[in-house]
Structures are given as structure tokens and as C-alpha cells.
PDB file of N, CA and C in Angstrom:
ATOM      1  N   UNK A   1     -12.503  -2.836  45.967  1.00  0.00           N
ATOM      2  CA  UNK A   1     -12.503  -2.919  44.526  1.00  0.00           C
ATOM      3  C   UNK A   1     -11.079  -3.263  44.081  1.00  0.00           C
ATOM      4  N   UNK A   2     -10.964  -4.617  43.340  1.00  0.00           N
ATOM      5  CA  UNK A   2      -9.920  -4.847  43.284  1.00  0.00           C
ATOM      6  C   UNK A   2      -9.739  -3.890  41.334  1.00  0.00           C
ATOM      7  N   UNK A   3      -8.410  -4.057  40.845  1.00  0.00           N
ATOM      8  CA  UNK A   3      -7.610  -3.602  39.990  1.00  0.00           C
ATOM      9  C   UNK A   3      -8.165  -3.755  38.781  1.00  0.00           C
ATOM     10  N   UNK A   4      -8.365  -5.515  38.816  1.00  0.00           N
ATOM     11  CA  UNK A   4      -9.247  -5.905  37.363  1.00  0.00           C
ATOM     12  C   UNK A   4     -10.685  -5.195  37.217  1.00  0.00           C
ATOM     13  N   UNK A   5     -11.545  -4.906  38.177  1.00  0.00           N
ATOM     14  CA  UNK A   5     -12.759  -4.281  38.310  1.00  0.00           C
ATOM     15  C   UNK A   5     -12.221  -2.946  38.396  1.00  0.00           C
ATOM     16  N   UNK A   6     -11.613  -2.015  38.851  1.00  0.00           N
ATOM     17  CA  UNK A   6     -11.421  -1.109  38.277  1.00  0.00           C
ATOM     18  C   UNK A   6     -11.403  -0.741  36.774  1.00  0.00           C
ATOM     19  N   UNK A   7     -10.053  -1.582  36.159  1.00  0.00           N
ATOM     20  CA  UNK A   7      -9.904  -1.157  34.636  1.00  0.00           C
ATOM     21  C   UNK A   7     -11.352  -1.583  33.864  1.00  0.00           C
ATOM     22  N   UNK A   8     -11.791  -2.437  33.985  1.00  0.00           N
ATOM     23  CA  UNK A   8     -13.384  -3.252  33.096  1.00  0.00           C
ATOM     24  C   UNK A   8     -14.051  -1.630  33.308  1.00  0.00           C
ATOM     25  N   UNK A   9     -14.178  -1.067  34.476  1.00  0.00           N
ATOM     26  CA  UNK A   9     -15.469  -0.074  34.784  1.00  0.00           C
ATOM     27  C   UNK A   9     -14.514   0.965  34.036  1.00  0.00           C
ATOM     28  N   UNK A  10     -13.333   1.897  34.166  1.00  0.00           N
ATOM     29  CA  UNK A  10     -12.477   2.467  33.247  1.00  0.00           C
ATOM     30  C   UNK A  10     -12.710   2.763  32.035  1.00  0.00           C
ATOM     31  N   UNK A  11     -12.774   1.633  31.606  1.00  0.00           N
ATOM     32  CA  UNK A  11     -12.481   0.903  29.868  1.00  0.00           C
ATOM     33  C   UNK A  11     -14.283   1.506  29.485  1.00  0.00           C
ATOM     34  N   UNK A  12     -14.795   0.610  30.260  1.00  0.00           N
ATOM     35  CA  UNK A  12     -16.580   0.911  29.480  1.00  0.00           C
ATOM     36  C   UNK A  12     -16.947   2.320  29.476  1.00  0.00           C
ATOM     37  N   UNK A  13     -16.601   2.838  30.925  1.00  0.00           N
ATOM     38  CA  UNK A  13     -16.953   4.375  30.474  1.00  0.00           C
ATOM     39  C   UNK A  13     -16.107   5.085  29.520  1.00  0.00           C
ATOM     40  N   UNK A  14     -14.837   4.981  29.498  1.00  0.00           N
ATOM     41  CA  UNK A  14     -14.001   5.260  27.961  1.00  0.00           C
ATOM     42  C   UNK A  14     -14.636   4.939  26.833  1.00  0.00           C
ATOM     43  N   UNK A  15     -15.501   3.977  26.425  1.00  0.00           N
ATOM     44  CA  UNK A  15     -16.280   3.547  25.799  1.00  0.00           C
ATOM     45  C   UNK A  15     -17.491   4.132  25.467  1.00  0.00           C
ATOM     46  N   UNK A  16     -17.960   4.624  26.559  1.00  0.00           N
ATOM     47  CA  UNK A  16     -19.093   5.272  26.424  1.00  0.00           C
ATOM     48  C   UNK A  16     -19.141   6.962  25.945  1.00  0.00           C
ATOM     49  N   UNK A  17     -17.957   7.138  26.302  1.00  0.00           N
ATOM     50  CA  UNK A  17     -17.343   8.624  26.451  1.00  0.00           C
ATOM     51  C   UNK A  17     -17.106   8.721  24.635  1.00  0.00           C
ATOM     52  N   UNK A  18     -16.430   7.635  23.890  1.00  0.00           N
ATOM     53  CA  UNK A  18     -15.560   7.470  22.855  1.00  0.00           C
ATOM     54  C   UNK A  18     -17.220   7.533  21.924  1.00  0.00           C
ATOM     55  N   UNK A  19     -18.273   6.746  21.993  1.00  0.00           N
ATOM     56  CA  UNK A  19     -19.315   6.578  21.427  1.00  0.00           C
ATOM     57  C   UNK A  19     -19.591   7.696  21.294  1.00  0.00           C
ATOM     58  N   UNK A  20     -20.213   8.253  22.703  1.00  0.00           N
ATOM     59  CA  UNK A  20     -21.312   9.337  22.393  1.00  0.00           C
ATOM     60  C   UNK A  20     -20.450  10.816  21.736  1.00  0.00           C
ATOM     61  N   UNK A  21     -19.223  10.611  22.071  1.00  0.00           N
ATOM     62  CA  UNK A  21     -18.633  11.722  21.226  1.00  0.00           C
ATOM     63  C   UNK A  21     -18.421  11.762  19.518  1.00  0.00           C
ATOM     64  N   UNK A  22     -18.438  10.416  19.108  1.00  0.00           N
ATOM     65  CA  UNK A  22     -18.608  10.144  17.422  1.00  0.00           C
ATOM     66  C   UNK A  22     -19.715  10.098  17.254  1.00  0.00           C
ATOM     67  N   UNK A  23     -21.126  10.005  17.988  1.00  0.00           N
ATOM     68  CA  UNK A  23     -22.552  10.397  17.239  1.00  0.00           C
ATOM     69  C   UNK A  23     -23.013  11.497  17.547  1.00  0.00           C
ATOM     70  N   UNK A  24     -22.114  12.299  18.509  1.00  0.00           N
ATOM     71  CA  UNK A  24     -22.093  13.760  18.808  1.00  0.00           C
ATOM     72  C   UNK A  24     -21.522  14.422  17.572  1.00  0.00           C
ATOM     73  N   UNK A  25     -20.589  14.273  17.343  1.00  0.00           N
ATOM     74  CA  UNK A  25     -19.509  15.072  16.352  1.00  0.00           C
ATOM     75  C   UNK A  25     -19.283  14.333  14.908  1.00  0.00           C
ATOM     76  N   UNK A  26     -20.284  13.758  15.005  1.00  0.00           N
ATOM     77  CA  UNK A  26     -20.246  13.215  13.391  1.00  0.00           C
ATOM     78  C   UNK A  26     -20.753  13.529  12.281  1.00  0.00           C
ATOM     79  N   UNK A  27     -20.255  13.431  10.802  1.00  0.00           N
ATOM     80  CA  UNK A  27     -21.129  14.400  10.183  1.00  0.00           C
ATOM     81  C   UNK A  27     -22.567  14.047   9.276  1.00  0.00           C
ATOM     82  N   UNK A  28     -23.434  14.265   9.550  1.00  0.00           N
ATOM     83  CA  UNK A  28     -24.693  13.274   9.754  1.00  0.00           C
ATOM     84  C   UNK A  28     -25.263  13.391   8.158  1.00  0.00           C
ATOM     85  N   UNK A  29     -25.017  14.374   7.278  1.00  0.00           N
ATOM     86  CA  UNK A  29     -25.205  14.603   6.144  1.00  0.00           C
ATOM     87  C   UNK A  29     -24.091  14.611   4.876  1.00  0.00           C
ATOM     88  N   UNK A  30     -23.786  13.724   4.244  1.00  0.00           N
ATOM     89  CA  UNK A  30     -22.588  13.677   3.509  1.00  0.00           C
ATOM     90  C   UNK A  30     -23.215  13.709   2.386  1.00  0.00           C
ATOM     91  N   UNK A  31     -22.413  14.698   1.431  1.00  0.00           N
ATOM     92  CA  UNK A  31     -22.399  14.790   0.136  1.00  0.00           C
ATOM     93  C   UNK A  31     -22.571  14.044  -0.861  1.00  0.00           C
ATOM     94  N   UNK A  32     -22.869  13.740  -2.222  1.00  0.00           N
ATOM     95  CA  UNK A  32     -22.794  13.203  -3.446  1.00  0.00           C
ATOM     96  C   UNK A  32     -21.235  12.282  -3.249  1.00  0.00           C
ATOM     97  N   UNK A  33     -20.080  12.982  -2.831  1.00  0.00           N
ATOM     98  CA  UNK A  33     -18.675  12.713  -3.101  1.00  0.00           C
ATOM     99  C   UNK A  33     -18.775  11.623  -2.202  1.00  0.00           C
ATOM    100  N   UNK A  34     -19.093  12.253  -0.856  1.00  0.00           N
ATOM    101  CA  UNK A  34     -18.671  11.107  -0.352  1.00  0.00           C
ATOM    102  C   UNK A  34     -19.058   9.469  -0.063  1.00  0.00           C
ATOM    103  N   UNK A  35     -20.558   9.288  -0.734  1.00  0.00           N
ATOM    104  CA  UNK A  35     -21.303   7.940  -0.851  1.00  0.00           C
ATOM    105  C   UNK A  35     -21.127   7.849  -2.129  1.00  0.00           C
ATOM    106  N   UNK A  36     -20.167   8.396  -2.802  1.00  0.00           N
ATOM    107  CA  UNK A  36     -20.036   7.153  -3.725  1.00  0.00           C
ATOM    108  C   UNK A  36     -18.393   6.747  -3.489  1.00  0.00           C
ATOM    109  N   UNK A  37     -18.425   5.311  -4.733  1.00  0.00           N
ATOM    110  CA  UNK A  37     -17.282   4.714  -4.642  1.00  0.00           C
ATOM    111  C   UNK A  37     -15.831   4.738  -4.848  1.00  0.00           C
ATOM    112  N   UNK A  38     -14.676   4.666  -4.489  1.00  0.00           N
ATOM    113  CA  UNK A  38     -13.542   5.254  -5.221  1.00  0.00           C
ATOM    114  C   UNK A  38     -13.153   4.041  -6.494  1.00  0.00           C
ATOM    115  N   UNK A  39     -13.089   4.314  -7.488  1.00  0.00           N
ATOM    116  CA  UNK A  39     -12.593   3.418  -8.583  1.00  0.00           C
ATOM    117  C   UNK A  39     -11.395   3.470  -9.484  1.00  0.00           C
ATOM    118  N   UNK A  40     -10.441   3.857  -8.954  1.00  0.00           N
ATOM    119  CA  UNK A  40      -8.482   3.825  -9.253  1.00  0.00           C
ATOM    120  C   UNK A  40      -8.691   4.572 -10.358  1.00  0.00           C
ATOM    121  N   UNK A  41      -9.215   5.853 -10.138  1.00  0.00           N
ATOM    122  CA  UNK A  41      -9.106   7.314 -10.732  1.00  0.00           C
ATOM    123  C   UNK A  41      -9.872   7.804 -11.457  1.00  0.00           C
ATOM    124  N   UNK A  42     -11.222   6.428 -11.819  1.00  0.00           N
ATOM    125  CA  UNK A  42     -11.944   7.044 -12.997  1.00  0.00           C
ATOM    126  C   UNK A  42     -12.857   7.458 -12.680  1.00  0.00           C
ATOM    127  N   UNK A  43     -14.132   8.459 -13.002  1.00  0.00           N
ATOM    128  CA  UNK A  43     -14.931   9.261 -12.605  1.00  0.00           C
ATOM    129  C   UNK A  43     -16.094   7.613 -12.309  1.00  0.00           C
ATOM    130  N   UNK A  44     -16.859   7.393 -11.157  1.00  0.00           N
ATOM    131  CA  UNK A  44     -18.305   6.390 -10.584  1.00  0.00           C
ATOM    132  C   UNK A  44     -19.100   7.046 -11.380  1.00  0.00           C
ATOM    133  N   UNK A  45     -19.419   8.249 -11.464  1.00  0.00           N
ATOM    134  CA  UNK A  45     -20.532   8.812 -12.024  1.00  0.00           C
ATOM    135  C   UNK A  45     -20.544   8.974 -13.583  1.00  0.00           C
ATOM    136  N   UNK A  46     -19.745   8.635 -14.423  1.00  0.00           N
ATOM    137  CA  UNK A  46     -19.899   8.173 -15.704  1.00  0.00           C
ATOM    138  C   UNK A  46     -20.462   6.742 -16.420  1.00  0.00           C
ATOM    139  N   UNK A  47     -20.469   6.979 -17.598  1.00  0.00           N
ATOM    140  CA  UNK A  47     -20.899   5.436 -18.062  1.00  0.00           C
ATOM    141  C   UNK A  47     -19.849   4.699 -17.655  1.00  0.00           C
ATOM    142  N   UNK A  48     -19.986   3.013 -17.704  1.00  0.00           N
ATOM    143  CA  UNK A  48     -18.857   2.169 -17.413  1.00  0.00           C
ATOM    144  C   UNK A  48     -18.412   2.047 -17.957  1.00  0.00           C
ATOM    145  N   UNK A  49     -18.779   1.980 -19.372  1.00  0.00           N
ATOM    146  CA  UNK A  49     -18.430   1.552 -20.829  1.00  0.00           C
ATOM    147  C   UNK A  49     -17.054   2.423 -21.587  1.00  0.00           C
ATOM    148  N   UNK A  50     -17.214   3.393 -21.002  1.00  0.00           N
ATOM    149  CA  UNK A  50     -16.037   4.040 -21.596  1.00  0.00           C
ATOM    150  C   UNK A  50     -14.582   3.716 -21.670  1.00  0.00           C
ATOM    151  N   UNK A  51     -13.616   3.533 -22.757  1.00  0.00           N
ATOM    152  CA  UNK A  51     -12.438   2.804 -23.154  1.00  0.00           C
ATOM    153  C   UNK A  51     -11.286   3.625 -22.066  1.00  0.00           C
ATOM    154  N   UNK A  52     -10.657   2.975 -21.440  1.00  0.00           N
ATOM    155  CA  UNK A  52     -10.030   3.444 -20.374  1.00  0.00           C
ATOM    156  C   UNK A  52      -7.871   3.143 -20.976  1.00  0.00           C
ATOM    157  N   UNK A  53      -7.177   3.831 -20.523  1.00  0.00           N
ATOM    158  CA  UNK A  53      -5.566   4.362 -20.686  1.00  0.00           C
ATOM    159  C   UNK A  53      -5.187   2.539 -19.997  1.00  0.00           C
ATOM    160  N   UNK A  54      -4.390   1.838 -20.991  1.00  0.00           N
ATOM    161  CA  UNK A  54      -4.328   0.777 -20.767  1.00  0.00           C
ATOM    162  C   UNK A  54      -2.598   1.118 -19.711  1.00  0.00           C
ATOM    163  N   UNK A  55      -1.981   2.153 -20.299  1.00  0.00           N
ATOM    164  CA  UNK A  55      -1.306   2.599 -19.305  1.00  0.00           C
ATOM    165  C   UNK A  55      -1.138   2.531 -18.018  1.00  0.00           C
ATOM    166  N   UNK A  56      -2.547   3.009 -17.604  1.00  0.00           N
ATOM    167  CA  UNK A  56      -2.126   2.910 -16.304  1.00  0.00           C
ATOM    168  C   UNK A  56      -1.783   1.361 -15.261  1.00  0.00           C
ATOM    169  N   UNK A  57      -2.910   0.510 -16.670  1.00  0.00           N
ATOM    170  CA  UNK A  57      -2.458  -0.823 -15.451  1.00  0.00           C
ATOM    171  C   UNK A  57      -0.484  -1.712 -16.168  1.00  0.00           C
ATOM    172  N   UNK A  58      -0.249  -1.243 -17.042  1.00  0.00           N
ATOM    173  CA  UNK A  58       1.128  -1.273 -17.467  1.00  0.00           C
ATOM    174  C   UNK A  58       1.979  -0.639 -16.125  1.00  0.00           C
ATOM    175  N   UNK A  59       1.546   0.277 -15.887  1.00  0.00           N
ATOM    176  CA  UNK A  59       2.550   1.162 -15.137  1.00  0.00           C
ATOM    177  C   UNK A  59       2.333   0.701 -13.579  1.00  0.00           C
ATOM    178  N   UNK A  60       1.479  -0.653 -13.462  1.00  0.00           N
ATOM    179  CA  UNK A  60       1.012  -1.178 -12.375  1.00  0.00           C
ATOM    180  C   UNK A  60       2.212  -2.566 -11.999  1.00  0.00           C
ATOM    181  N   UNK A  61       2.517  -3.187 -13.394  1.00  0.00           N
ATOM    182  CA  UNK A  61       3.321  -4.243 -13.361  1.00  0.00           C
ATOM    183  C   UNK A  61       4.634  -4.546 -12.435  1.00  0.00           C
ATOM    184  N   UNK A  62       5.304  -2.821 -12.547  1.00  0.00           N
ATOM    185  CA  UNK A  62       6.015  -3.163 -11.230  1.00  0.00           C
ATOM    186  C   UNK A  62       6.178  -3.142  -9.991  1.00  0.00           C
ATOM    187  N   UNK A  63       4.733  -3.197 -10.081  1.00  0.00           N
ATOM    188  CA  UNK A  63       4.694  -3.102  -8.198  1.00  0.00           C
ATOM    189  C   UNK A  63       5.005  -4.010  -7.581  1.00  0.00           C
ATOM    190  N   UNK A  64       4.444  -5.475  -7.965  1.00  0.00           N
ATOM    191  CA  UNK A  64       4.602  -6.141  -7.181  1.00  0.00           C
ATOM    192  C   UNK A  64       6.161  -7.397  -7.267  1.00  0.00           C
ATOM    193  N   UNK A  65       6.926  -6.655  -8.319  1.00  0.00           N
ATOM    194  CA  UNK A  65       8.074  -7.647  -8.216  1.00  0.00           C
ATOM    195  C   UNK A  65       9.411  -6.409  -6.865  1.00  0.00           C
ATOM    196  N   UNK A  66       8.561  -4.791  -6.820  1.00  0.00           N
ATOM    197  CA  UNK A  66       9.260  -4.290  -6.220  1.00  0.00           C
ATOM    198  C   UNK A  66       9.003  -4.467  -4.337  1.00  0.00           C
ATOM    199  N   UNK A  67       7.350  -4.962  -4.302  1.00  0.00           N
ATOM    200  CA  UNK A  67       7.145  -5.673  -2.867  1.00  0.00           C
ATOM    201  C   UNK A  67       7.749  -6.698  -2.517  1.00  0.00           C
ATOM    202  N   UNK A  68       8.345  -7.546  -3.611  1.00  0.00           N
ATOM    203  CA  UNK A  68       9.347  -8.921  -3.407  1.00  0.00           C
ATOM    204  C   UNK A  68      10.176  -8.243  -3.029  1.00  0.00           C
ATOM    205  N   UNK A  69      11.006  -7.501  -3.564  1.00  0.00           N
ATOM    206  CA  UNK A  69      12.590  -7.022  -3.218  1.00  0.00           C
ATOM    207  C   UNK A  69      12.811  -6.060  -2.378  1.00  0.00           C
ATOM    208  N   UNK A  70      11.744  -5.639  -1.477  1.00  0.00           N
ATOM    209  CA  UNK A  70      11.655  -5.498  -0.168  1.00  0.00           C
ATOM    210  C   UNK A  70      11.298  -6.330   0.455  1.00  0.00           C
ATOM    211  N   UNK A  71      11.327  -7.604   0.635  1.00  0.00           N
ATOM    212  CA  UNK A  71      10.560  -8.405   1.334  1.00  0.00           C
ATOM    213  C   UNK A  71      12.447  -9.009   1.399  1.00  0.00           C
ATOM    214  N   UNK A  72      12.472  -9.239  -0.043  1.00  0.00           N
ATOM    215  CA  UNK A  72      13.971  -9.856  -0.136  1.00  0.00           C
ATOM    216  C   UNK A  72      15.025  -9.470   0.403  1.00  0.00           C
ATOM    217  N   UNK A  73      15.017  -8.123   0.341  1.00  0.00           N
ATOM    218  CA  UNK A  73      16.265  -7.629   1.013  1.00  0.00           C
ATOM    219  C   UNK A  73      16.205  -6.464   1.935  1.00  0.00           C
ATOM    220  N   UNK A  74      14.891  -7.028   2.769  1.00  0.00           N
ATOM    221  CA  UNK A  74      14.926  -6.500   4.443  1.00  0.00           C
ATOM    222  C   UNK A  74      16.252  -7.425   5.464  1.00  0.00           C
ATOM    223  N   UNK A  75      16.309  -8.411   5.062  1.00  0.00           N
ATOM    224  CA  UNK A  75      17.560  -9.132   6.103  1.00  0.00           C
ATOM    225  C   UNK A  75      18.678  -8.925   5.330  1.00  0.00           C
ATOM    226  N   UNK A  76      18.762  -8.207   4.437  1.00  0.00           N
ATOM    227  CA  UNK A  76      20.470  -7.956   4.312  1.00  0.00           C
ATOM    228  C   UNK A  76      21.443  -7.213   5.259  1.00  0.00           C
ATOM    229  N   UNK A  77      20.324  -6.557   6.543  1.00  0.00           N
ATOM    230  CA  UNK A  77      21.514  -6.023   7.520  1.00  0.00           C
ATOM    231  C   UNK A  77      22.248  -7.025   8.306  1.00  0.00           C
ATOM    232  N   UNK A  78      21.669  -7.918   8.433  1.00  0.00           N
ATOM    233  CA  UNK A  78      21.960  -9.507   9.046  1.00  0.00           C
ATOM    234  C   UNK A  78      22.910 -10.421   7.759  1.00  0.00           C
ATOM    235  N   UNK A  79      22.908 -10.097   7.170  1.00  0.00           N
ATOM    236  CA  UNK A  79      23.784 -11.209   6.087  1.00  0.00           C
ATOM    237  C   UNK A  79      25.556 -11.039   6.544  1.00  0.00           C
ATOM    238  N   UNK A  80      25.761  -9.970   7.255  1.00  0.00           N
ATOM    239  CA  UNK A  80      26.891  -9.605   7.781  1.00  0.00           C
ATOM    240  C   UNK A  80      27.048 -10.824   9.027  1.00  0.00           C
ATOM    241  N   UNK A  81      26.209 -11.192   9.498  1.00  0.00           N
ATOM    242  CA  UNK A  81      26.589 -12.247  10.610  1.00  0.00           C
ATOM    243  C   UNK A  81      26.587 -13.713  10.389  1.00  0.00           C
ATOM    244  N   UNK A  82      25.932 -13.768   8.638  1.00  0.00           N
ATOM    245  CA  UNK A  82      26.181 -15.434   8.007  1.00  0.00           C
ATOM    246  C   UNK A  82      27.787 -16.146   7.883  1.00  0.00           C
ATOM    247  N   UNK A  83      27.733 -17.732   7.926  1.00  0.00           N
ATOM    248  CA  UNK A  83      29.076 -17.870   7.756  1.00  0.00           C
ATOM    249  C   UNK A  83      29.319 -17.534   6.363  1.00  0.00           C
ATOM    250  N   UNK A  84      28.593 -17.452   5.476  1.00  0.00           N
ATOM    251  CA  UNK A  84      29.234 -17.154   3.892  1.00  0.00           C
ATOM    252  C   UNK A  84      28.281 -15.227   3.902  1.00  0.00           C
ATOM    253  N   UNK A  85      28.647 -13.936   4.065  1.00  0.00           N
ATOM    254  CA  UNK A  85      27.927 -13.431   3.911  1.00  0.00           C
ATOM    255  C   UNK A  85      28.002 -12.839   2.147  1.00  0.00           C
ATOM    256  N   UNK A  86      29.032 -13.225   1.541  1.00  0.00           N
ATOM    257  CA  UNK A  86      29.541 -12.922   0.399  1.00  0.00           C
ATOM    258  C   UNK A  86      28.004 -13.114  -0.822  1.00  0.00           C
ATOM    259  N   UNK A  87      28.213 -15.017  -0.324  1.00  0.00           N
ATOM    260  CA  UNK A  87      26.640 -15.505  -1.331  1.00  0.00           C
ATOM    261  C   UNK A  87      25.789 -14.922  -1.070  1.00  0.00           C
ATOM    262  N   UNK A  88      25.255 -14.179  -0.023  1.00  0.00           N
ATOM    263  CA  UNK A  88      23.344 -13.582   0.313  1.00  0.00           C
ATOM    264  C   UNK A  88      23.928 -12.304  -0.075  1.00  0.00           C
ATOM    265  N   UNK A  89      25.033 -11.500  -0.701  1.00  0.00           N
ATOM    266  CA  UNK A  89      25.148 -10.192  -1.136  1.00  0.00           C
ATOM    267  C   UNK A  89      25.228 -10.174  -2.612  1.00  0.00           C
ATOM    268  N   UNK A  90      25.886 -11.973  -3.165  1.00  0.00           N
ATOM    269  CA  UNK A  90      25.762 -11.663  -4.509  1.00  0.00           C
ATOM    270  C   UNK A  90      24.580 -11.880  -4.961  1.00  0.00           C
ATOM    271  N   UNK A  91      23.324 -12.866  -4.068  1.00  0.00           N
ATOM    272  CA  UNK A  91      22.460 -12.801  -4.615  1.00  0.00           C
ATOM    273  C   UNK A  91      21.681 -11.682  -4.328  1.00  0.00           C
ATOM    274  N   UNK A  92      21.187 -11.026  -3.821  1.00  0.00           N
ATOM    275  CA  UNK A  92      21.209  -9.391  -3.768  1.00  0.00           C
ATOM    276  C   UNK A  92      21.285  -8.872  -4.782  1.00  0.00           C
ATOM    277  N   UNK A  93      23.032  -8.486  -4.851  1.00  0.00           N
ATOM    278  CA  UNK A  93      23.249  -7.994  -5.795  1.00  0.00           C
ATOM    279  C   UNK A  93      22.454  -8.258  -7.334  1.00  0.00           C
ATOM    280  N   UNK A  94      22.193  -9.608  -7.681  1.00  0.00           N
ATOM    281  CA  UNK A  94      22.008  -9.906  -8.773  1.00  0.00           C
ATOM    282  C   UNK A  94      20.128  -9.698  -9.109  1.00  0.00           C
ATOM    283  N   UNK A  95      19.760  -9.641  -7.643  1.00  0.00           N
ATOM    284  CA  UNK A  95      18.117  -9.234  -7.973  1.00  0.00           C
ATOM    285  C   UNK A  95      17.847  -8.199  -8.081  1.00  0.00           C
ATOM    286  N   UNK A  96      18.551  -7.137  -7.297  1.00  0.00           N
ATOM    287  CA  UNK A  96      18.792  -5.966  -8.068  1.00  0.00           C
ATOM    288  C   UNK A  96      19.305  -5.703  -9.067  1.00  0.00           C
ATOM    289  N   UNK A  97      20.130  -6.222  -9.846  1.00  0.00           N
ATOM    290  CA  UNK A  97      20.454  -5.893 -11.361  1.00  0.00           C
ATOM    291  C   UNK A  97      19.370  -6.480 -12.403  1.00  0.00           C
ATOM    292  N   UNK A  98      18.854  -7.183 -11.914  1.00  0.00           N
ATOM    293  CA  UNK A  98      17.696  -7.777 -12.719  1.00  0.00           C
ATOM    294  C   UNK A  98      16.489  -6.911 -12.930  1.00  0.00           C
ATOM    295  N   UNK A  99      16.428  -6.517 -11.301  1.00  0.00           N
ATOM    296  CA  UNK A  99      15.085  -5.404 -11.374  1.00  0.00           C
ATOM    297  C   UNK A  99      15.394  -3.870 -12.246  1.00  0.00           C
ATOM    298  N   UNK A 100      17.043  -3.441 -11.524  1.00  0.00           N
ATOM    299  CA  UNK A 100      17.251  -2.315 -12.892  1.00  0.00           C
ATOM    300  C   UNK A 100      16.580  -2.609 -14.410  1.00  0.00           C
ATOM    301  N   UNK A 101      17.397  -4.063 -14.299  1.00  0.00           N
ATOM    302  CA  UNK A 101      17.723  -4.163 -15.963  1.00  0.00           C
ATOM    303  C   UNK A 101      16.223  -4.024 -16.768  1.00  0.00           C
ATOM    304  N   UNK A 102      15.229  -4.705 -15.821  1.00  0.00           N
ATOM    305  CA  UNK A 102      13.477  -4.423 -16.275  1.00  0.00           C
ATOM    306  C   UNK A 102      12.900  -2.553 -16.426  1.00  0.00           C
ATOM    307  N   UNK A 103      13.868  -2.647 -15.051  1.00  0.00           N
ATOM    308  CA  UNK A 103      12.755  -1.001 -15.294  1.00  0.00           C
ATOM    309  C   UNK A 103      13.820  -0.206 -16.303  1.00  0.00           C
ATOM    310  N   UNK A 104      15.124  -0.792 -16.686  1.00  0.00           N
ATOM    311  CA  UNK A 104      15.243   0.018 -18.346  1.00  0.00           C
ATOM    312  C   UNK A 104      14.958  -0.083 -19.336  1.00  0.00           C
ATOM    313  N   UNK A 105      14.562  -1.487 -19.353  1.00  0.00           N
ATOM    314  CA  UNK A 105      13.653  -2.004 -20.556  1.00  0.00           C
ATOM    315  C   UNK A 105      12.467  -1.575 -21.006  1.00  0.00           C
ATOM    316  N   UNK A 106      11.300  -1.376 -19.593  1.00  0.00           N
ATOM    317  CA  UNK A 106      10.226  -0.820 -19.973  1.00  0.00           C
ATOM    318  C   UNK A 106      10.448   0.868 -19.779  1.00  0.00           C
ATOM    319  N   UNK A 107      11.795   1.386 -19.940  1.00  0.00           N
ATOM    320  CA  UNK A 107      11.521   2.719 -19.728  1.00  0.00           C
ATOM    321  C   UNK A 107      12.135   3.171 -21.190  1.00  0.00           C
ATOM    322  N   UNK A 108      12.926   2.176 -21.948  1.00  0.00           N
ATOM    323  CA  UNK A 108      13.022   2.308 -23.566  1.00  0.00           C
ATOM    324  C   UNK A 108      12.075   1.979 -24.178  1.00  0.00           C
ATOM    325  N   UNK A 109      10.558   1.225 -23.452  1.00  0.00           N
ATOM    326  CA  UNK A 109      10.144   0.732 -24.276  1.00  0.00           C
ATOM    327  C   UNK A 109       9.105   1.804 -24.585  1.00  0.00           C
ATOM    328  N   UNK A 110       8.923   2.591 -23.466  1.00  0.00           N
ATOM    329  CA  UNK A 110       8.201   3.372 -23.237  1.00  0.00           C
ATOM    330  C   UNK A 110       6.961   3.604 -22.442  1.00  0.00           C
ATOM    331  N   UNK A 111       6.727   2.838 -21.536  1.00  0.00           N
ATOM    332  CA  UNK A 111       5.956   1.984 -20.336  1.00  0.00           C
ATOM    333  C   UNK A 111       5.891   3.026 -19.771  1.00  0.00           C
ATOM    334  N   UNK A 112       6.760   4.232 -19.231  1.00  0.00           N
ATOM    335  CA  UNK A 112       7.059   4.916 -18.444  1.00  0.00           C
ATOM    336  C   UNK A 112       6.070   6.287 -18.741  1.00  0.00           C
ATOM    337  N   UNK A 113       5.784   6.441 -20.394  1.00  0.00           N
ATOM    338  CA  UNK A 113       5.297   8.024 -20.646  1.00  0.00           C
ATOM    339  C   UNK A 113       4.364   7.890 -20.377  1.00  0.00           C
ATOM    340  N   UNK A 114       3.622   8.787 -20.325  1.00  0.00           N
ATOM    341  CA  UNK A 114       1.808   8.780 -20.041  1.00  0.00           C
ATOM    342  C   UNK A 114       1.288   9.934 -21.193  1.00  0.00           C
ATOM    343  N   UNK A 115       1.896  10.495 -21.677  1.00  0.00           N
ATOM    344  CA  UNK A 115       1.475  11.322 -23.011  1.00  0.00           C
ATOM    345  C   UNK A 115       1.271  10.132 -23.977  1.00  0.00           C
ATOM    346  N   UNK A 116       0.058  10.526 -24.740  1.00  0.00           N
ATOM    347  CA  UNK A 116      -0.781   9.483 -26.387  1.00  0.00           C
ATOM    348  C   UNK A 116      -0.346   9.923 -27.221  1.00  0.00           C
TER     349      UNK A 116
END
């Protein structure tokens, strides 16, 4: 028995082992909670119709300019080995002052409270 036929026969009974232990130990009767749907906080089991906190998708807006500026300035540990590393720090610098300068804007504006 060579090596590759070993691991294949290995693997399947791991397989088989991995199966019958999740329809062994699984929980075969789930609750109200858990068949229904999750819907970004609001109760499934109400009407749909009901007027919903426009807040919360306000308070959604900066997510995704803050996934840019991690995206942006994951290689700034490397900007130390550019021939200019000065320019990739001022621009840095300046997307971060931009992103401050937003989240003080909407935090005078009042974007930030969640009290009506």
C-alpha cells in the first residue's frame, strides 16, 4: 500500500467519522428563533411595513470609505523602502485628514446620536 492510497482511505474514513458525528450530535428540532431570518436588527416576525430609524443606515455611510483606508494604508510599512517615501506618507497623511475631517462633520452634524 503505497502513501497516496493510504491518505485517500484516511481522509474517507475521517469523513465518515466527521458525518456520522454531525447527524449524531445535531440538533434535530430548532426553535421559532432559529428558522427564521436575521434582518439588520429589526424584529422578521412583525409587519414589514413599519417606518424604520433612518439612522441607522446614516451611521452605515462610513463604513465603506473606512474599508478603503485600510486597504490604503496596509503598505505603509513598506513606503519606508520607496525611493521617495516622503510622497506615499503625505498622501497618507492627507487621506487621513480627510477621513477625520468627515467623521467631524457628521459628528457636528449629528449623524453620530441615536436618541429622537
Amino acid at each position: 500500500m503505497n502513501m497516496i492510497t493510504f491518505m485517500l482511505i484516511l481522509s474517507l474514513a475521517l469523513t465518515a467519522v466527521l458525518t456520522t458525528l454531525n447527524l449524531w450530535l445535531a440538533q434535530t428540532n430548532p426553535d421559532s428563533e432559529k428558522l427564521s431570518p436575521y434582518e439588520c436588527g429589526f424584529d422578521p416576525l412583525g409587519s414589514a411595513r413599519l417606518p424604520f430609524s433612518i439612522r441607522f443606515f446614516l451611521s452605515s455611510n462610513p463604513v465603506p470609505p473606512l474599508d478603503l483606508e485600510i486597504a490604503l494604508l496596509l503598505p505603509l510599512p513598506w513606503a519606508t523602502q520607496l525611493n521617495y517615501p516622503i510622497t506615499t506618507l503625505t498622501w497618507a497623511s492627507l487621506l487621513l485628514l480627510l477621513l477625520t475631517l468627515g467623521l467631524i462633520y457628521e459628528w457636528i452634524q449629528g449623524g453620530l446620536e441615536w436618541a429622537e
